[in-house]
PDB file of N, CA and C in Angstrom:
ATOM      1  N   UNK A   1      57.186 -13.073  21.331  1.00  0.00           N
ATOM      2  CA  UNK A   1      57.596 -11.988  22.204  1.00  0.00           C
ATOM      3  C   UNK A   1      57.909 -12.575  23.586  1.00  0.00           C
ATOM      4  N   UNK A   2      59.015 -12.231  24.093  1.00  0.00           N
ATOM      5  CA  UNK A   2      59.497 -12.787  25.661  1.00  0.00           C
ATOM      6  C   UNK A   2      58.356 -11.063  26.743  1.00  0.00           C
ATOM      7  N   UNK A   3      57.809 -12.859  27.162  1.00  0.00           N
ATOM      8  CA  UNK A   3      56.812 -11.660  28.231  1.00  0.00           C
ATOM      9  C   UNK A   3      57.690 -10.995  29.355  1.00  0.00           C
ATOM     10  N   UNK A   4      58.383 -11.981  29.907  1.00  0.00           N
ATOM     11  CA  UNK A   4      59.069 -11.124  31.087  1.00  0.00           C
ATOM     12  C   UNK A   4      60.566  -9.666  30.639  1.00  0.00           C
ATOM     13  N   UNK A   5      61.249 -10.202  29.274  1.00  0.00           N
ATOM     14  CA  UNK A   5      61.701  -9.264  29.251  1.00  0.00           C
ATOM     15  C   UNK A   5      61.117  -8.197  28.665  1.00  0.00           C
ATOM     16  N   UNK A   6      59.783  -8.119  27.989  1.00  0.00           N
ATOM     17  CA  UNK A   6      59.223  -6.831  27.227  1.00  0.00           C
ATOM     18  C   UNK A   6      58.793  -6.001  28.732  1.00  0.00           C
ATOM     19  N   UNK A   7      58.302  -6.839  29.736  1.00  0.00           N
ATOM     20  CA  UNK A   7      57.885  -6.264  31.313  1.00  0.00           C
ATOM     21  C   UNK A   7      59.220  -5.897  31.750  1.00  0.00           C
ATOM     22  N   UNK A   8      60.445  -6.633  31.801  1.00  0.00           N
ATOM     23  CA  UNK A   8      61.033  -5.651  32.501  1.00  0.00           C
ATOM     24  C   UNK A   8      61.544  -4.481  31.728  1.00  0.00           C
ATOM     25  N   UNK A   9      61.903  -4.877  30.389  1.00  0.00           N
ATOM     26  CA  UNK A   9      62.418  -3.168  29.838  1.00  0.00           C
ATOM     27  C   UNK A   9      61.077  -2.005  30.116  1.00  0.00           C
ATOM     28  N   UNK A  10      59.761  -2.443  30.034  1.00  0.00           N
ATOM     29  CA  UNK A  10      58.801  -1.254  30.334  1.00  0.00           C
ATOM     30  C   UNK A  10      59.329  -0.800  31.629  1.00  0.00           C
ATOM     31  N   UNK A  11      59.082  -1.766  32.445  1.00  0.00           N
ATOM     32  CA  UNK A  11      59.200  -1.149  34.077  1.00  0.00           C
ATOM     33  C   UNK A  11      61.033  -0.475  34.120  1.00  0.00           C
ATOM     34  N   UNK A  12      61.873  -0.959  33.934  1.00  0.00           N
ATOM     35  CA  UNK A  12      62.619  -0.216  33.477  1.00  0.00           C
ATOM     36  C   UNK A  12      63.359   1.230  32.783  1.00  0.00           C
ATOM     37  N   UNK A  13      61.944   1.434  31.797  1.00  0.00           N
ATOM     38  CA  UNK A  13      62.106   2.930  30.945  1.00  0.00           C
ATOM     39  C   UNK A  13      61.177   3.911  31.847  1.00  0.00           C
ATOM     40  N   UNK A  14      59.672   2.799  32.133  1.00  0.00           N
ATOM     41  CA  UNK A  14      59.454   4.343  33.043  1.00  0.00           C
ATOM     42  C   UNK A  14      59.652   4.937  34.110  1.00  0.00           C
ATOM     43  N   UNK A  15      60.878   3.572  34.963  1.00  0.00           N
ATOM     44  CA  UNK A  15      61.082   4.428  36.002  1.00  0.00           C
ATOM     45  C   UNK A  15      62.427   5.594  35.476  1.00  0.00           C
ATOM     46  N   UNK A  16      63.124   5.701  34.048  1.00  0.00           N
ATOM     47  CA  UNK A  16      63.974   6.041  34.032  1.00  0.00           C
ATOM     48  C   UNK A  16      63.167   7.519  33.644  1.00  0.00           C
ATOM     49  N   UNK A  17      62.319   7.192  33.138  1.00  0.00           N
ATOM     50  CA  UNK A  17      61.819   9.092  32.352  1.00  0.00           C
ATOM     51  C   UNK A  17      60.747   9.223  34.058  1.00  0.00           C
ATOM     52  N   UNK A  18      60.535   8.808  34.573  1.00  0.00           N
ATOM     53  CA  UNK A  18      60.150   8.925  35.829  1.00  0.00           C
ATOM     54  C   UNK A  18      61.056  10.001  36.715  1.00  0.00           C
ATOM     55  N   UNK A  19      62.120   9.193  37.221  1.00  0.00           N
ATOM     56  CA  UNK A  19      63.696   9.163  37.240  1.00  0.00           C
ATOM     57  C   UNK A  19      64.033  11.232  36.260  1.00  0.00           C
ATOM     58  N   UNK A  20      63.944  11.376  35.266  1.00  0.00           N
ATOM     59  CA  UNK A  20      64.495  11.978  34.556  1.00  0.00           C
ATOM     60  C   UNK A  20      63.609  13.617  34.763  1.00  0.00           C
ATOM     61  N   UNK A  21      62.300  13.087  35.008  1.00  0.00           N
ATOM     62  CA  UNK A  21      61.367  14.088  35.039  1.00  0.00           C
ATOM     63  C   UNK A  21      61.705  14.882  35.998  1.00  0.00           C
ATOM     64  N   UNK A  22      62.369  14.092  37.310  1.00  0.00           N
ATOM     65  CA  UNK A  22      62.784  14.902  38.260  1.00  0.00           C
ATOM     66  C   UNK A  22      64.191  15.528  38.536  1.00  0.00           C
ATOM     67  N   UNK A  23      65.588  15.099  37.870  1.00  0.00           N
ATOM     68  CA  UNK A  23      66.297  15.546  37.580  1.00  0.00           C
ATOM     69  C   UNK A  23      66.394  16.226  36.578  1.00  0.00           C
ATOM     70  N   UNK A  24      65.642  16.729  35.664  1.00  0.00           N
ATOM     71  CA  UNK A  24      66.372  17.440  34.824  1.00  0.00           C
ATOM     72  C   UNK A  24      66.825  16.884  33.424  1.00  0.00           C
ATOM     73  N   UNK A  25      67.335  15.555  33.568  1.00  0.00           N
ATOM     74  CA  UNK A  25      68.026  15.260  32.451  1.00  0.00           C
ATOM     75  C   UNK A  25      66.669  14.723  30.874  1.00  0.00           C
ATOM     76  N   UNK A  26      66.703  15.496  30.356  1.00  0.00           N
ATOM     77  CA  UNK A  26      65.380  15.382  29.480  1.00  0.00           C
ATOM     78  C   UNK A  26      66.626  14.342  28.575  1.00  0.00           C
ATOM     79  N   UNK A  27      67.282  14.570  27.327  1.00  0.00           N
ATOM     80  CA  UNK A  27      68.133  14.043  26.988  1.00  0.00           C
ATOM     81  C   UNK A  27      67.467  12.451  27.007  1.00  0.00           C
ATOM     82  N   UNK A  28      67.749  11.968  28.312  1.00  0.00           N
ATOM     83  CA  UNK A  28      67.802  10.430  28.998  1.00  0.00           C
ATOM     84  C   UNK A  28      66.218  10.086  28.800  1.00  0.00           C
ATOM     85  N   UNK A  29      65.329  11.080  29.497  1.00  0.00           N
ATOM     86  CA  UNK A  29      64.253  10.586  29.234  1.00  0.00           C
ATOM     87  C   UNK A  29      63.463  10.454  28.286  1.00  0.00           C
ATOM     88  N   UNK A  30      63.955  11.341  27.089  1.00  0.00           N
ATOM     89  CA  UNK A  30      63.125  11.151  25.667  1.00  0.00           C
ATOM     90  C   UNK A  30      63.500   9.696  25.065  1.00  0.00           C
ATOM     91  N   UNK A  31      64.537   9.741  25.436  1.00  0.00           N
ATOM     92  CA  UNK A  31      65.582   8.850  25.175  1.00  0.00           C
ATOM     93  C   UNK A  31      64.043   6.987  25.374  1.00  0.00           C
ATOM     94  N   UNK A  32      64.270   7.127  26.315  1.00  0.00           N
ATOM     95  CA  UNK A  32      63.344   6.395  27.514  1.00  0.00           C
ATOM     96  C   UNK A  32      61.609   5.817  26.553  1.00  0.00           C
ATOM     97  N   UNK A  33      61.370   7.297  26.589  1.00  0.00           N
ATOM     98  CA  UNK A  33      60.163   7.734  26.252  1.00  0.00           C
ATOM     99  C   UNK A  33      59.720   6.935  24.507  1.00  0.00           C
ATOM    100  N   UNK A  34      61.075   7.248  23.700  1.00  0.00           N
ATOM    101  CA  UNK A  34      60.988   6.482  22.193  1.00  0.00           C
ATOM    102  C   UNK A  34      60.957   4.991  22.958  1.00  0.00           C
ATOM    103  N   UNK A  35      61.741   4.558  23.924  1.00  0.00           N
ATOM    104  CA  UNK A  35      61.576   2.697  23.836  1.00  0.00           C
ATOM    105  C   UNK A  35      60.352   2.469  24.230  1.00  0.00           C
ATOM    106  N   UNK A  36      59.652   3.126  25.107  1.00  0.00           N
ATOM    107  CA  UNK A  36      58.177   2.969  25.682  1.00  0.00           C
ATOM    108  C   UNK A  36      57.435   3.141  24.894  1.00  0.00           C
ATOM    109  N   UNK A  37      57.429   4.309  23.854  1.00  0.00           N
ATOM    110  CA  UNK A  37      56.568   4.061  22.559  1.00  0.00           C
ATOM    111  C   UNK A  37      56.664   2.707  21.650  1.00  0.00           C
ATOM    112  N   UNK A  38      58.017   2.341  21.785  1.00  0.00           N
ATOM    113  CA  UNK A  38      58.302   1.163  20.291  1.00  0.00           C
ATOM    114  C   UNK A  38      57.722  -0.028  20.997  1.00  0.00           C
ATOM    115  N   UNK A  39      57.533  -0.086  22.766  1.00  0.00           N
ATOM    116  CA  UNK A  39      57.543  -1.341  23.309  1.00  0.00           C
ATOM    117  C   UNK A  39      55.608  -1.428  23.474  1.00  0.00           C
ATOM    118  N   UNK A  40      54.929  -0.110  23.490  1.00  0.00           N
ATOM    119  CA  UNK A  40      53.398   0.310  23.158  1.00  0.00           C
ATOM    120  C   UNK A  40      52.960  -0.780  21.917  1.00  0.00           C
ATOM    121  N   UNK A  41      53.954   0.221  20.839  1.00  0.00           N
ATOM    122  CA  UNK A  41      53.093  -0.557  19.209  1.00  0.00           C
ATOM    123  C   UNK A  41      53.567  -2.021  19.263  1.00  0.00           C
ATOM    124  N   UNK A  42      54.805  -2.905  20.118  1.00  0.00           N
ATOM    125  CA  UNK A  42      54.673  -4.405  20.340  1.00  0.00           C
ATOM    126  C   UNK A  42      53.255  -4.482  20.802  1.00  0.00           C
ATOM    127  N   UNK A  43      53.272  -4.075  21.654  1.00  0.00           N
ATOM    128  CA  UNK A  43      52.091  -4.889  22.604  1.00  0.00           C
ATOM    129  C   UNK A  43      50.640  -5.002  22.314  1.00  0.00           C
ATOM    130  N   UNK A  44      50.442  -3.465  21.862  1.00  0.00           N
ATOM    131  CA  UNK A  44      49.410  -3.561  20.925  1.00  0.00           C
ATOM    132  C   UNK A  44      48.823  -4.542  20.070  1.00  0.00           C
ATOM    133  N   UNK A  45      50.388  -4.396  18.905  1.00  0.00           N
ATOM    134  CA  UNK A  45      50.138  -5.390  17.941  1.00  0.00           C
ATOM    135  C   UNK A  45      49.858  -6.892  18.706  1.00  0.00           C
ATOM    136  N   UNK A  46      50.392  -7.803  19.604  1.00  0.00           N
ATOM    137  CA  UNK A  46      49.930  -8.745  19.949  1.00  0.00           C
ATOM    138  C   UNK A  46      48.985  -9.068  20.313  1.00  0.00           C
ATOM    139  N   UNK A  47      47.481  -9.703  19.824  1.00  0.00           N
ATOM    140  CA  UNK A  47      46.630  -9.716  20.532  1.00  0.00           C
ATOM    141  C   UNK A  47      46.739 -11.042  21.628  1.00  0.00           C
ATOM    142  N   UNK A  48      47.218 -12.415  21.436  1.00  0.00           N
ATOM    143  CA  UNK A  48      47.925 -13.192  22.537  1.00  0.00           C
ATOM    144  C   UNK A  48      48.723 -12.409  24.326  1.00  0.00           C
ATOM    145  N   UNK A  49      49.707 -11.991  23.747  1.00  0.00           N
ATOM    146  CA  UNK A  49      50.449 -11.821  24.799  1.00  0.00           C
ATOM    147  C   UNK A  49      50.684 -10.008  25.289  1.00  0.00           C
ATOM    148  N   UNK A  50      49.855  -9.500  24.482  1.00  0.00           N
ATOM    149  CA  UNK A  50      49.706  -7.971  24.994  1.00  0.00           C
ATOM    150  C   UNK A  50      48.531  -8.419  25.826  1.00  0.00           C
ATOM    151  N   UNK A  51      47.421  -8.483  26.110  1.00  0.00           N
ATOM    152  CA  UNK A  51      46.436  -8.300  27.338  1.00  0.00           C
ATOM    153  C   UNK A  51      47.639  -8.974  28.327  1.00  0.00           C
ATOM    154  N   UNK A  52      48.356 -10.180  28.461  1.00  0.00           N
ATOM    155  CA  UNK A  52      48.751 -10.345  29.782  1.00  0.00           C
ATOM    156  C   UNK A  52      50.177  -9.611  30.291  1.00  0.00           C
ATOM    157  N   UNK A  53      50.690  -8.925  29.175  1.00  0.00           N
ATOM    158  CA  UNK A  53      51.659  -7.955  29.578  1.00  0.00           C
ATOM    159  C   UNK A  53      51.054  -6.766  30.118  1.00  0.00           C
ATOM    160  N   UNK A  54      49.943  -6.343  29.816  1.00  0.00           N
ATOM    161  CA  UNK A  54      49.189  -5.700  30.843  1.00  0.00           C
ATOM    162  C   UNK A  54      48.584  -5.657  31.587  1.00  0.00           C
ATOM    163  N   UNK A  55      48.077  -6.751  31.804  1.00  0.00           N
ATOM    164  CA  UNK A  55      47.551  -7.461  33.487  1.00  0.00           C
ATOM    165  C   UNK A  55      48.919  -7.392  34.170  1.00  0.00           C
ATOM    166  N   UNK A  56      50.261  -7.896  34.082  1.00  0.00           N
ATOM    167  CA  UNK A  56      50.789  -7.844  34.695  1.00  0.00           C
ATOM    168  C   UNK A  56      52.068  -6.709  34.980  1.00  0.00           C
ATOM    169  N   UNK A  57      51.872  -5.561  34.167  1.00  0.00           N
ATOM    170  CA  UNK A  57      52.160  -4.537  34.591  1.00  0.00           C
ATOM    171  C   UNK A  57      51.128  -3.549  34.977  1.00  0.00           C
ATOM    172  N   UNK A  58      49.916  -3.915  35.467  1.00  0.00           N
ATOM    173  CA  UNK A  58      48.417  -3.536  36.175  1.00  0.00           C
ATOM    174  C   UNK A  58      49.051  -3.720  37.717  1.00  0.00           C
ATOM    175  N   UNK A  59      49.885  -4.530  37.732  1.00  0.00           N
ATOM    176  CA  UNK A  59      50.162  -5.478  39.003  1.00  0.00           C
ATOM    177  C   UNK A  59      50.852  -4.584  39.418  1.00  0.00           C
ATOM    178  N   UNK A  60      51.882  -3.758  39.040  1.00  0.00           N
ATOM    179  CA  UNK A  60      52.870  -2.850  39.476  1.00  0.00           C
ATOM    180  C   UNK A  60      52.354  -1.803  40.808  1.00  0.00           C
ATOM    181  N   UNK A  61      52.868  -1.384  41.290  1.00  0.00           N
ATOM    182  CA  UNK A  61      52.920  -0.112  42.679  1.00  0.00           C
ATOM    183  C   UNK A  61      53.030   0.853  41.999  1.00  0.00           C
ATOM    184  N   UNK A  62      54.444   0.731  41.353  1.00  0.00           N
ATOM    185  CA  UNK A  62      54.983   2.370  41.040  1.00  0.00           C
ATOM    186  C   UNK A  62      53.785   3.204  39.988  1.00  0.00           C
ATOM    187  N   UNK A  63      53.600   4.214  40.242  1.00  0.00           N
ATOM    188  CA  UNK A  63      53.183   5.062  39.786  1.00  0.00           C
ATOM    189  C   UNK A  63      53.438   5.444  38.281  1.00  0.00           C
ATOM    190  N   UNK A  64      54.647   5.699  37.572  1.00  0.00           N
ATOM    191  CA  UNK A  64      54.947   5.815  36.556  1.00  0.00           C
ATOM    192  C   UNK A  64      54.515   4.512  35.569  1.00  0.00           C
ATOM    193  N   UNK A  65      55.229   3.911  36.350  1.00  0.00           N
ATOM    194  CA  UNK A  65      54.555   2.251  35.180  1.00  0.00           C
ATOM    195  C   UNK A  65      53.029   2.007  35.049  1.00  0.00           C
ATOM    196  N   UNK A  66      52.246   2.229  35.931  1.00  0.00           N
ATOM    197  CA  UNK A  66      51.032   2.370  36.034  1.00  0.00           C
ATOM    198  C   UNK A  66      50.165   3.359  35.083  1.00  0.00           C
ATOM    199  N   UNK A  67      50.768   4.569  35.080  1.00  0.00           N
ATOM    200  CA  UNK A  67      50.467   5.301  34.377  1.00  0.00           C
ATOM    201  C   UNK A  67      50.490   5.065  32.751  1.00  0.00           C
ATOM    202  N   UNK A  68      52.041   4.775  32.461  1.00  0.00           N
ATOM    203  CA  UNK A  68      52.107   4.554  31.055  1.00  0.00           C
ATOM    204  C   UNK A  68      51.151   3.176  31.031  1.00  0.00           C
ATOM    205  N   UNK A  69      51.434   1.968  31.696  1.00  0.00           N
ATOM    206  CA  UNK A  69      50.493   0.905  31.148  1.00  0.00           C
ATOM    207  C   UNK A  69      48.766   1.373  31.153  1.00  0.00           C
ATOM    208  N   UNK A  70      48.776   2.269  31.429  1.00  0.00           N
ATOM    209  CA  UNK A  70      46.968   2.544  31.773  1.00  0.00           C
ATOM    210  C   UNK A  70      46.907   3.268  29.936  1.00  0.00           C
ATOM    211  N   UNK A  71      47.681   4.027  29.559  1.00  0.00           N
ATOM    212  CA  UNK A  71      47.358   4.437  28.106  1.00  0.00           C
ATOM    213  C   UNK A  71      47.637   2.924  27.399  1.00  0.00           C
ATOM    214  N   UNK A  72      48.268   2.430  27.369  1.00  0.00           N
ATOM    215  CA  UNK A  72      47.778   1.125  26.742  1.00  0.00           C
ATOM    216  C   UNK A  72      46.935   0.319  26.979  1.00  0.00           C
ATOM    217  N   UNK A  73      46.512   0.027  27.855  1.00  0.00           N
ATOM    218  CA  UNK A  73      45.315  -0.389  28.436  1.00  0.00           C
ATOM    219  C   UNK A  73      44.155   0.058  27.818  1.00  0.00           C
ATOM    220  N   UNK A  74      44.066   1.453  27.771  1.00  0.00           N
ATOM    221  CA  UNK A  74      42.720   2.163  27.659  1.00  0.00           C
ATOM    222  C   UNK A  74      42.773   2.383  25.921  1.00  0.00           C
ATOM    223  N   UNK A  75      44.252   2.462  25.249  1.00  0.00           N
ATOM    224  CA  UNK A  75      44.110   2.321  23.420  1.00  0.00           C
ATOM    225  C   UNK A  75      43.522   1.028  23.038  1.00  0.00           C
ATOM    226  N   UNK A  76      44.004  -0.036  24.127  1.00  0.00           N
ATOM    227  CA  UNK A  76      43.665  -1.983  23.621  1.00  0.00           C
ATOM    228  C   UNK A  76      42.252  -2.108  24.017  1.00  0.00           C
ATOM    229  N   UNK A  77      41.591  -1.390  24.486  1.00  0.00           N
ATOM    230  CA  UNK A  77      40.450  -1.482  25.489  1.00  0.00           C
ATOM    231  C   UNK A  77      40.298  -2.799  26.093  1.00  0.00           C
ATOM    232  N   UNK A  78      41.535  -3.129  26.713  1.00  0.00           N
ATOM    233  CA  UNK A  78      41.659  -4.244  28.154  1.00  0.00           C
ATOM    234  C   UNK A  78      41.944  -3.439  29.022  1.00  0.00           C
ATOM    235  N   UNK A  79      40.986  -3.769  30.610  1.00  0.00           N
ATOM    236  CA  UNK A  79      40.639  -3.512  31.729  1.00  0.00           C
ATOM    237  C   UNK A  79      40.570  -1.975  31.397  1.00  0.00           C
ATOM    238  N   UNK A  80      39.386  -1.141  30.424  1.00  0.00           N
ATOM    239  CA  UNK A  80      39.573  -0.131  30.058  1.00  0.00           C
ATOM    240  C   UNK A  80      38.939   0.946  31.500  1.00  0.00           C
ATOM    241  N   UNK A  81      38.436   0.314  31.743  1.00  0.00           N
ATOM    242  CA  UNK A  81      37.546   0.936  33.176  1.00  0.00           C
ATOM    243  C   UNK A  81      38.800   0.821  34.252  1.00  0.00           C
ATOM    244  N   UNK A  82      38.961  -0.540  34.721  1.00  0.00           N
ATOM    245  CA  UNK A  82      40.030  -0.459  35.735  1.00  0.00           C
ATOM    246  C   UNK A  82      41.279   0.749  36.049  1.00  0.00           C
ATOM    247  N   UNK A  83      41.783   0.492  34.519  1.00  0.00           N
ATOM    248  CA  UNK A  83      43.239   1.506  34.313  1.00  0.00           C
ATOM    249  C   UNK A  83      42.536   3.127  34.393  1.00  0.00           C
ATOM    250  N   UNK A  84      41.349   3.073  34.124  1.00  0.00           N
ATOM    251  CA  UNK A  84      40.730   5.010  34.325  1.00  0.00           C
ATOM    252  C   UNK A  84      40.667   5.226  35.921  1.00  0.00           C
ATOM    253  N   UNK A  85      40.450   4.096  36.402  1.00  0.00           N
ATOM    254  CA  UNK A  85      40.276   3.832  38.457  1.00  0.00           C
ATOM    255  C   UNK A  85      41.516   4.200  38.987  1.00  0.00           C
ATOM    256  N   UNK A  86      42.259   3.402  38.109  1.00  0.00           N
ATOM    257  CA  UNK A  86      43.886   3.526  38.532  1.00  0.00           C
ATOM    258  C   UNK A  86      44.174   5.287  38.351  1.00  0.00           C
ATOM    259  N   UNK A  87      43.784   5.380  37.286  1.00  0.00           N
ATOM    260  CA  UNK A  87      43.915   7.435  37.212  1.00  0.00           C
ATOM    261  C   UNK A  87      43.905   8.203  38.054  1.00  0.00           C
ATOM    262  N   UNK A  88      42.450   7.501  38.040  1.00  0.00           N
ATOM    263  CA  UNK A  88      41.873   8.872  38.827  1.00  0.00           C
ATOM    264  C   UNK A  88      42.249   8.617  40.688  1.00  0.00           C
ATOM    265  N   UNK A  89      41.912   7.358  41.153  1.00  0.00           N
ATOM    266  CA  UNK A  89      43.278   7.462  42.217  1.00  0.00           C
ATOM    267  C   UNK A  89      44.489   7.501  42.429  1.00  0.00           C
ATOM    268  N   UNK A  90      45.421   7.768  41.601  1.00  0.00           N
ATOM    269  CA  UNK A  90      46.806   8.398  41.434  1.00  0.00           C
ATOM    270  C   UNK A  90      46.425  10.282  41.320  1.00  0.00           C
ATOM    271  N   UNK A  91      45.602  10.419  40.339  1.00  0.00           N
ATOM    272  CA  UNK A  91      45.511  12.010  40.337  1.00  0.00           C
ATOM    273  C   UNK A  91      45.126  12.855  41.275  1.00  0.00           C
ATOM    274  N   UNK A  92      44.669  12.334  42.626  1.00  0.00           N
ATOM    275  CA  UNK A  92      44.301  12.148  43.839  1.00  0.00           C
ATOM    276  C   UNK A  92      45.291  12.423  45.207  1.00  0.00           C
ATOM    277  N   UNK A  93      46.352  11.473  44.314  1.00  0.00           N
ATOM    278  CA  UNK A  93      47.679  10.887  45.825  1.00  0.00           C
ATOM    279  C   UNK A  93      48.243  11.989  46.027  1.00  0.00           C
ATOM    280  N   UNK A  94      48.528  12.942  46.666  1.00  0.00           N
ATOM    281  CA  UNK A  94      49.402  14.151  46.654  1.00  0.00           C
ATOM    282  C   UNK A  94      50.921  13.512  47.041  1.00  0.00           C
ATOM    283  N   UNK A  95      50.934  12.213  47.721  1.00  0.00           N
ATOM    284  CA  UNK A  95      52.245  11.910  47.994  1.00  0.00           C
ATOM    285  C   UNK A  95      53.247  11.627  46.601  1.00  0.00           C
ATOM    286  N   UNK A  96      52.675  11.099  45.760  1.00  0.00           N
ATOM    287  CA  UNK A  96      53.320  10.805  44.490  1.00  0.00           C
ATOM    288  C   UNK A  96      54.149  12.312  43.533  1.00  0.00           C
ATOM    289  N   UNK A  97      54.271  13.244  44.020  1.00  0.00           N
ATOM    290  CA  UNK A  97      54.841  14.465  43.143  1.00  0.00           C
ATOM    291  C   UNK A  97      54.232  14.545  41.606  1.00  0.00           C
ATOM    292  N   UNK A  98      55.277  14.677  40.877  1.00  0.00           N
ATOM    293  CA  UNK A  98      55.098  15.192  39.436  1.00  0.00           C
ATOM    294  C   UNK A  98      53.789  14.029  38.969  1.00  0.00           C
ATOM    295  N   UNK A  99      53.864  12.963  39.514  1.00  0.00           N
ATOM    296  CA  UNK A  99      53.127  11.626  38.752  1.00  0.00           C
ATOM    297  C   UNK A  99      51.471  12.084  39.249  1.00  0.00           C
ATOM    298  N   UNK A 100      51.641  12.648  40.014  1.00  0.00           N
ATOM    299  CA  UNK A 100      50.112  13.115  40.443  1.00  0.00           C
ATOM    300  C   UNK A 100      49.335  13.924  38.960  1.00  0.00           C
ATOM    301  N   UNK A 101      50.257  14.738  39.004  1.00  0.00           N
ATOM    302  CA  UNK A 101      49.955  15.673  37.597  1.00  0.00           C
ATOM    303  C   UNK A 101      49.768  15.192  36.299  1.00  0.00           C
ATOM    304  N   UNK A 102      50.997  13.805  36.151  1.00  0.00           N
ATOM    305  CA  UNK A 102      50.953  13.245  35.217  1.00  0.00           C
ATOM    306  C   UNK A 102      49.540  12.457  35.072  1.00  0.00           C
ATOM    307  N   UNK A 103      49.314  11.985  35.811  1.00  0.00           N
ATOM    308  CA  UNK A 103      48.135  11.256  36.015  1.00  0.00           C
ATOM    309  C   UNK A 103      47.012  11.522  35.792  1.00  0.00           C
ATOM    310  N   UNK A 104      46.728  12.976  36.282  1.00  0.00           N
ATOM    311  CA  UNK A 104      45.603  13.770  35.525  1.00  0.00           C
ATOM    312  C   UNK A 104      45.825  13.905  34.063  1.00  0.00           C
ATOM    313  N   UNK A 105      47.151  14.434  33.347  1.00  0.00           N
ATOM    314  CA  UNK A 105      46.942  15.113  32.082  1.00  0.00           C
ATOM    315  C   UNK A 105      46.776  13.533  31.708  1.00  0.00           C
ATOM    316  N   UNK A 106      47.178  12.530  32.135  1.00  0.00           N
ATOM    317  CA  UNK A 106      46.818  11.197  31.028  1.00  0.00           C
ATOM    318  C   UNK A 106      45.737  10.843  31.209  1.00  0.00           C
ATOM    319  N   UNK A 107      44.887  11.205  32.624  1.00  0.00           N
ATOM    320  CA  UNK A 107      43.332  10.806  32.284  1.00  0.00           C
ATOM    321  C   UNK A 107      42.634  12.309  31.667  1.00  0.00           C
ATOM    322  N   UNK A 108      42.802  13.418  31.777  1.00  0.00           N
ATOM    323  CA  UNK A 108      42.309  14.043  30.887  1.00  0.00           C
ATOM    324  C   UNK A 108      42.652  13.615  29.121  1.00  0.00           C
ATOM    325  N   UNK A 109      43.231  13.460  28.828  1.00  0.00           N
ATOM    326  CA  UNK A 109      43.534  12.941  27.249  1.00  0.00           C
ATOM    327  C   UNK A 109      42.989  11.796  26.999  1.00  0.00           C
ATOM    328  N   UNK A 110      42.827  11.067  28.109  1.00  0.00           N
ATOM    329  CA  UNK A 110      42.859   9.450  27.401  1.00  0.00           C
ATOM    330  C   UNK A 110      41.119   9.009  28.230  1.00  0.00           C
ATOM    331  N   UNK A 111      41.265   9.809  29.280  1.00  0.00           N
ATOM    332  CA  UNK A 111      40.001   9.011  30.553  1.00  0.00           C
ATOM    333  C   UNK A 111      38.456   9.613  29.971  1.00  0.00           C
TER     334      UNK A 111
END
């Protein structure tokens, strides 16, 4: 598995259903949403090079990427505590919009 391009298509899709959540265009973001699932069951399956594709999308700012990498995080149980920290201070940020919300319903389901 190429680590840097499986990282950039993630960071890539979720800023696009990120991106999508707020325009409107659902279409694009389901769209989005299937590659982020197919690029999940990669990473999963790797036990080598999935923990450091998620250390280093742990590394990320944005909010959306954070979010989706924290449900993988917390299914692989790597940095399973950390990525619930990451939650619950995003579910917190009022500056972040829709991702605030998101953030809760993914630590309610997953935290």
């Amino acid at each position: 598995m190429d680590l840097d391009r499986v990282k950039e298509t993630f960071i890539k899709h979720a800023l696009i259903h990120e991106e999508t959540e707020e325009t409107g265009n659902y279409r694009r973001g389901n769209k989005s949403s299937k590659i982020l699932f197919t690029l999940f069951e990669k990473i999963k399956r790797d036990p080598v090079n999935g923990p450091i594709i998620v250390d280093n999308l742990l590394n990320e700012t944005n909010p959306s990427v954070l979010i989706w990498t924290s449900v993988i995080s917390i299914q692989m149980n790597h940095r399973k505590k950390h990525s619930i920290a990451i939650l619950r201070r995003l579910s917190k940020d009022h500056s972040i919009g829709q991702q605030r919300f998101n953030a809760k319903m993914t630590l309610r389901e997953f935290g």
